[in-house]
N, C-alpha and C. Protein backbone atom coordinates (compact mmCIF):
# COMPACT_ATOMS: atom_id res chain seq x y z
N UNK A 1 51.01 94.10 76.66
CA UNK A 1 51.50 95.00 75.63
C UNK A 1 52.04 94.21 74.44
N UNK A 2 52.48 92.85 74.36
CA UNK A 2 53.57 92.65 73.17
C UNK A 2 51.91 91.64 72.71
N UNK A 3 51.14 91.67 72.99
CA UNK A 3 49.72 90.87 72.43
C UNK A 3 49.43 91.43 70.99
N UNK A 4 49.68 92.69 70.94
CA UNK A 4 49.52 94.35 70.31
C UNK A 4 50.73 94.02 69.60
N UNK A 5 51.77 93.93 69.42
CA UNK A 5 53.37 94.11 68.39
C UNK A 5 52.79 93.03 67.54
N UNK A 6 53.33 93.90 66.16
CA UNK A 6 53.53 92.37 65.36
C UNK A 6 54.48 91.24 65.11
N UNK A 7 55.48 91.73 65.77
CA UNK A 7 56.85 90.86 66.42
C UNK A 7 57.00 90.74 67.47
N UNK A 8 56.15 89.87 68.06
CA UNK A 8 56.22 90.09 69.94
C UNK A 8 57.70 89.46 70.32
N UNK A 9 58.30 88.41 68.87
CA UNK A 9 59.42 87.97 69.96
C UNK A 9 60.63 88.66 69.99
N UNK A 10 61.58 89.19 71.01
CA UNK A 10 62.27 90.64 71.05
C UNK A 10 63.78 88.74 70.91
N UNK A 11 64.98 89.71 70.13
CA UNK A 11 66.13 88.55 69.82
C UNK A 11 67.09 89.87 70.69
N UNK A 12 67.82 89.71 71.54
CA UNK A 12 69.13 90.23 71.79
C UNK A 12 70.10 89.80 71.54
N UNK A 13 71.37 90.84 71.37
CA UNK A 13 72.78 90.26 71.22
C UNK A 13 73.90 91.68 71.37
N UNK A 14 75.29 91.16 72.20
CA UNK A 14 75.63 91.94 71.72
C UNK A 14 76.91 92.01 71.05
N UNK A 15 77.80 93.33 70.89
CA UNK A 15 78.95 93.61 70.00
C UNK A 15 79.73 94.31 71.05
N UNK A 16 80.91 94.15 70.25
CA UNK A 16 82.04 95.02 70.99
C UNK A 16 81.61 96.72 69.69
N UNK A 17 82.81 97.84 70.04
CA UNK A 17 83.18 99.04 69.57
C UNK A 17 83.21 98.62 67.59
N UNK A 18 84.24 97.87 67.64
CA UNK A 18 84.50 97.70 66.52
C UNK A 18 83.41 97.18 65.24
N UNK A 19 82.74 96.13 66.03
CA UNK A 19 81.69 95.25 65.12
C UNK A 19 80.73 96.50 65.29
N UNK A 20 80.10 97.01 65.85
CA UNK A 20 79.44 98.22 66.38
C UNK A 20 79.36 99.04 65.00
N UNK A 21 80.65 99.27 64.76
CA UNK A 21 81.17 100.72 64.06
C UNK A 21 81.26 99.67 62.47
N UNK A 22 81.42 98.64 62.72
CA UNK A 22 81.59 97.87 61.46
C UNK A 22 80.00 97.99 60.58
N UNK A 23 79.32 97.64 61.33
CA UNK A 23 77.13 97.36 61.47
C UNK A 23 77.35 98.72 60.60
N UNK A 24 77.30 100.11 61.51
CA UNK A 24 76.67 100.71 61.32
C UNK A 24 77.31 101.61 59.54
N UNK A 25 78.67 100.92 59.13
CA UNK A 25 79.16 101.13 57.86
C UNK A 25 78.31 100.29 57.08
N UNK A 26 77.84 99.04 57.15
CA UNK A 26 77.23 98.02 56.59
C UNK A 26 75.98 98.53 56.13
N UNK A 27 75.12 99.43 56.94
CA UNK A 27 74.16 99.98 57.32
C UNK A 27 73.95 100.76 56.56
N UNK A 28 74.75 101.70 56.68
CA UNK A 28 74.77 102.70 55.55
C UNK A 28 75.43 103.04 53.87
N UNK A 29 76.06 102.05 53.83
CA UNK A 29 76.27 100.74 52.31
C UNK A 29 75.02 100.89 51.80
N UNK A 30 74.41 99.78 52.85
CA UNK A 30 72.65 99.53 52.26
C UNK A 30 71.54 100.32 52.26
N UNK A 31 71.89 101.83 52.89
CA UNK A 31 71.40 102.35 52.76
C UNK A 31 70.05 102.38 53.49
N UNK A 32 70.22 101.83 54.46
CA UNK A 32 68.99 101.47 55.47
C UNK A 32 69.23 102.11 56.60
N UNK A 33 68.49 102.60 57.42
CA UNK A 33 68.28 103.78 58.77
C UNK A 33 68.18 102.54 59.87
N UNK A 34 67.28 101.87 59.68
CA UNK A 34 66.66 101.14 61.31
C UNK A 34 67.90 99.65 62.05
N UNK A 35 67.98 99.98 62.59
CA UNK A 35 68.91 98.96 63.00
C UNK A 35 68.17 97.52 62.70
N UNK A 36 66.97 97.67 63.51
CA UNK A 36 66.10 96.19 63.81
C UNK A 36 65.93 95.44 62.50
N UNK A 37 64.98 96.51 61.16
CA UNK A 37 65.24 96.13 59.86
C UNK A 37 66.24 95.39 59.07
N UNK A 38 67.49 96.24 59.52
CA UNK A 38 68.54 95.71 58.88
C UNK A 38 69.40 94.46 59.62
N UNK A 39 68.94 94.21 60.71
CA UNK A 39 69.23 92.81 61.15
C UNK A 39 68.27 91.63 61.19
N UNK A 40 66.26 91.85 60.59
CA UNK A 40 66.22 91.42 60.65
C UNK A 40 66.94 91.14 59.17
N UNK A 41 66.29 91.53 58.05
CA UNK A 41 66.76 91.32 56.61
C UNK A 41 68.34 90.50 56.94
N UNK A 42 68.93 90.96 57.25
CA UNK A 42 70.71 89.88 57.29
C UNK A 42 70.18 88.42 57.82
N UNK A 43 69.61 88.78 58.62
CA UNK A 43 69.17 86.82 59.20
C UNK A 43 68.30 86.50 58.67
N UNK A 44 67.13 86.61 57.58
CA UNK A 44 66.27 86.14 57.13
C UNK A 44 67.19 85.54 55.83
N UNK A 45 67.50 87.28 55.32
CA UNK A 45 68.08 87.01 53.68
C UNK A 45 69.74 86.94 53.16
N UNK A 46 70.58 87.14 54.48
CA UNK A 46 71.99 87.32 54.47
C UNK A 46 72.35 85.39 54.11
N UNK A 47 73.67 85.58 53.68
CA UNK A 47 74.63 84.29 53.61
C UNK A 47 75.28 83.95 54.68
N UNK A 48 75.41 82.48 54.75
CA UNK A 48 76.42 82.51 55.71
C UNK A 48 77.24 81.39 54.82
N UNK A 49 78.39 81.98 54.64
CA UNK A 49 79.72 81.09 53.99
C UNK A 49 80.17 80.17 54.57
N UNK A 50 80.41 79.24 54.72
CA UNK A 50 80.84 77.69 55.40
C UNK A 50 81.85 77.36 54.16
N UNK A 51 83.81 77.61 54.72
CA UNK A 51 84.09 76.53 54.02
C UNK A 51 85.11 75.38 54.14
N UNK A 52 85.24 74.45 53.57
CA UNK A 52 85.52 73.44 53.88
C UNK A 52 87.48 73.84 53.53
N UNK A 53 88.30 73.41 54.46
CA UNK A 53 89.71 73.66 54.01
C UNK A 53 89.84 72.61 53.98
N UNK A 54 89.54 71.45 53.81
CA UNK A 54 90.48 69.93 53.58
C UNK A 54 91.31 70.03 52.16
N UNK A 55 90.87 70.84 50.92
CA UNK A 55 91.27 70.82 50.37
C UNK A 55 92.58 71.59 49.93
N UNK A 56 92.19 72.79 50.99
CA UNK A 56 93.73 73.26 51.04
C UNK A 56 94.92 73.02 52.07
N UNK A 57 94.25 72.12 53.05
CA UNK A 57 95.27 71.37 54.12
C UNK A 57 95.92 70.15 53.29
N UNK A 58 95.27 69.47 52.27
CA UNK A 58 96.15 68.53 51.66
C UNK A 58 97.26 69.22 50.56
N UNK A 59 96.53 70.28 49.62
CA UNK A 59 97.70 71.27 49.25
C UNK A 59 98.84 71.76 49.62
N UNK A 60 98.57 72.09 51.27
CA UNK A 60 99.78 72.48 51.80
C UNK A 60 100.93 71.10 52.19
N UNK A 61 99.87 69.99 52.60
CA UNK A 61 100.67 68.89 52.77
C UNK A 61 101.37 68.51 51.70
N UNK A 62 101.23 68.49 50.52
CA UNK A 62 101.59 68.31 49.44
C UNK A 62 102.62 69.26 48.92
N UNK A 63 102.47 70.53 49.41
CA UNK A 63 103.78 71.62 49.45
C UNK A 63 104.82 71.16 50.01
N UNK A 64 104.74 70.73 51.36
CA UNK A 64 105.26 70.33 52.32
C UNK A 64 106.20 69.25 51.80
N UNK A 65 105.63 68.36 51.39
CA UNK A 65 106.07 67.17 50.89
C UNK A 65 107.14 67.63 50.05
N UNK A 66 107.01 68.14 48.90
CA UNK A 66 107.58 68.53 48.13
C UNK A 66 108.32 69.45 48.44
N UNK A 67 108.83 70.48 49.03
CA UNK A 67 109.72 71.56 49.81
C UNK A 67 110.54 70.47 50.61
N UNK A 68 110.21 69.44 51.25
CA UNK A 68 110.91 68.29 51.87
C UNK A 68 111.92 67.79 50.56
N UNK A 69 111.36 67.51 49.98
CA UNK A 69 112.32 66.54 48.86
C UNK A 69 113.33 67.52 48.04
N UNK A 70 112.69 68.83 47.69
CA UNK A 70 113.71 69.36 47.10
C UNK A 70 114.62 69.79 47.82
N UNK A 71 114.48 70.21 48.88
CA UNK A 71 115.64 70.24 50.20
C UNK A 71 116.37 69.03 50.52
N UNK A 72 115.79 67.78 50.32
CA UNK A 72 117.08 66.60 50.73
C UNK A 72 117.57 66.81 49.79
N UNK A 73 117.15 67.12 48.49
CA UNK A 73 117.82 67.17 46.87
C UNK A 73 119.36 68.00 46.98
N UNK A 74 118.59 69.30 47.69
CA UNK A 74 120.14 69.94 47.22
C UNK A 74 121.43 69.90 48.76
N UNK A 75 120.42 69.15 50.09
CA UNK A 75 121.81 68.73 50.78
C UNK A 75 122.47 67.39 50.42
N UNK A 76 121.65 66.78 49.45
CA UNK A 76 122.83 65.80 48.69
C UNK A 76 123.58 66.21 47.81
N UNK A 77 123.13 67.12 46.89
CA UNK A 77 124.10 68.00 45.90
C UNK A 77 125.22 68.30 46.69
N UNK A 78 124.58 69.23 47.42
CA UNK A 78 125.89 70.19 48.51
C UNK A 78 126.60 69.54 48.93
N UNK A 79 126.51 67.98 49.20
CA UNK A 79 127.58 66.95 49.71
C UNK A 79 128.24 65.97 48.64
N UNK A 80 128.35 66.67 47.67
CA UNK A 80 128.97 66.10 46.65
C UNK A 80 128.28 65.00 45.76
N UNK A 81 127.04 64.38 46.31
CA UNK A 81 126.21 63.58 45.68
C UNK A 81 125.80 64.08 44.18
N UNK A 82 125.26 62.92 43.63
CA UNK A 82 124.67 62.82 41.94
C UNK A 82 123.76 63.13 42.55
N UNK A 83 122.77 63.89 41.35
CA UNK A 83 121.16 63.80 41.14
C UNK A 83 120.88 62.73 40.13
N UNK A 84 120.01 61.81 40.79
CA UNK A 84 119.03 60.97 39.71
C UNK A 84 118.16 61.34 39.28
N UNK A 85 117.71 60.67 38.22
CA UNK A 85 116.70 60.58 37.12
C UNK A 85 115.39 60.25 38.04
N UNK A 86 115.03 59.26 39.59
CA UNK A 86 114.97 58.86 39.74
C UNK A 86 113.58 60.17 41.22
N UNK A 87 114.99 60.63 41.76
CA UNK A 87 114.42 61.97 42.01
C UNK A 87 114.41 63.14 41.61
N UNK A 88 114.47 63.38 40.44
CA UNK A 88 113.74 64.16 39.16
C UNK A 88 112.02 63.89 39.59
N UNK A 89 112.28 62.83 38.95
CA UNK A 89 110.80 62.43 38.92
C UNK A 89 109.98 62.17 39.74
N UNK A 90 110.39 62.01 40.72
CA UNK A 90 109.48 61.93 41.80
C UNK A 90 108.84 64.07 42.52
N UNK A 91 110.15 64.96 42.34
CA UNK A 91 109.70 66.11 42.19
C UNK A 91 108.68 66.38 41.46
N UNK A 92 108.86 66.01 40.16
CA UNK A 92 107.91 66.47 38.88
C UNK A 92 106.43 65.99 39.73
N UNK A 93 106.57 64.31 40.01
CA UNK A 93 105.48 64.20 40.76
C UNK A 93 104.91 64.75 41.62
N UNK A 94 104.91 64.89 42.84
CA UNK A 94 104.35 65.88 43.45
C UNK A 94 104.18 66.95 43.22
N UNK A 95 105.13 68.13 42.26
CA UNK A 95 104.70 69.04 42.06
C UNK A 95 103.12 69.01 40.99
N UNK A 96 103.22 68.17 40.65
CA UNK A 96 102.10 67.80 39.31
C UNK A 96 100.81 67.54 40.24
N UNK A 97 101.19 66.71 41.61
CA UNK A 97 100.01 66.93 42.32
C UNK A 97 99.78 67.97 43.21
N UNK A 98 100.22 68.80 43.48
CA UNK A 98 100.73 70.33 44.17
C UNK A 98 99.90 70.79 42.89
N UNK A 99 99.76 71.35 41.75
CA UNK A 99 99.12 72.13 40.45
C UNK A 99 97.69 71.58 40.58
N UNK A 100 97.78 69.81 40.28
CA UNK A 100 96.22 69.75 40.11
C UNK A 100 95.35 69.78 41.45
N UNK A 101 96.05 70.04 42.90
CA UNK A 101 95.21 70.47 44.20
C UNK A 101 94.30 71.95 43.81
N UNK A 102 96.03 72.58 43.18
CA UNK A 102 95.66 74.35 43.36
C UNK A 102 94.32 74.53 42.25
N UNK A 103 94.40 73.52 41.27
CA UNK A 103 93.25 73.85 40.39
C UNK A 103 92.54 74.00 40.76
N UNK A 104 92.42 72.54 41.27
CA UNK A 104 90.60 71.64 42.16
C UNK A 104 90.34 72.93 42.79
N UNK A 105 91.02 73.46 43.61
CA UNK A 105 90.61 74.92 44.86
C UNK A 105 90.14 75.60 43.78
N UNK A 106 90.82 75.84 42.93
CA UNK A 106 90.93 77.39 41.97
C UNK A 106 89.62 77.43 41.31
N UNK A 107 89.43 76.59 41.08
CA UNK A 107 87.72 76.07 40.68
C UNK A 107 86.83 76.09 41.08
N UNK A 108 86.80 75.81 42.62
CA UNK A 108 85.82 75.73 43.60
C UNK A 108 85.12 77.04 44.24
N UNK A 109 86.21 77.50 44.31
CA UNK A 109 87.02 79.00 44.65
C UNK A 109 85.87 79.91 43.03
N UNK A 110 86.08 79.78 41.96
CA UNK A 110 85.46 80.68 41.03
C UNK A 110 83.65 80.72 40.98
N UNK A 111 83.53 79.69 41.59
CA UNK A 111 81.94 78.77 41.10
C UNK A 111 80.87 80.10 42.59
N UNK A 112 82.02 79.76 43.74
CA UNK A 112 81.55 80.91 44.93
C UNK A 112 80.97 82.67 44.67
């Protein structure tokens, strides 16, 4: 019998309730009736998004960093300590590299 189909090779898979009920909204978005159609079209012609977070794991490290320093900043204040000029600037720094991370993303992020 499948000598006769013009797709003899049959693909299974399955879903829970939710993804189920998710498909068949997707489905009718696109305005398409056949299930088989509309899955093959998603795997022939659908996207699949891959993305890379290194760039926002060093961002956050870089938050991090910086949420660190301004916090030793003000339990030296709070203990009667000076602020230097010294760590001023080293804030400014990191925050300056904290901005040009969020760009680099913010950029990468628009081009998608």
């Amino acid at each position: 019998m499948t000598k006769n189909l013009k797709r003899p090779k049959q693909q299974l898979f399955r879903v829970d309730e939710t993804e189920l009920s998710l498909i068949k909204e997707k489905m009718a978005a696109a305005n398409i009736i056949n299930k088989e159609a509309y899955f093959r079209k998603m795997v022939l012609d659908g996207y699949v998004i891959r993305l890379d977070f290194s760039e926002v794991r060093k961002m956050v490290w870089l938050l991090s960093n910086a949420t660190n320093n301004l916090n030793q900043i003000a339990r030296h204040l709070n203990s009667g300590g000076d602020l230097h000029s010294a760590d001023i600037q080293k804030l400014q720094a990191d925050y300056d590299l904290l901005w040009g991370q969020a760009r680099e993303i913010l950029q990468k992020l628009a081009k998608i």
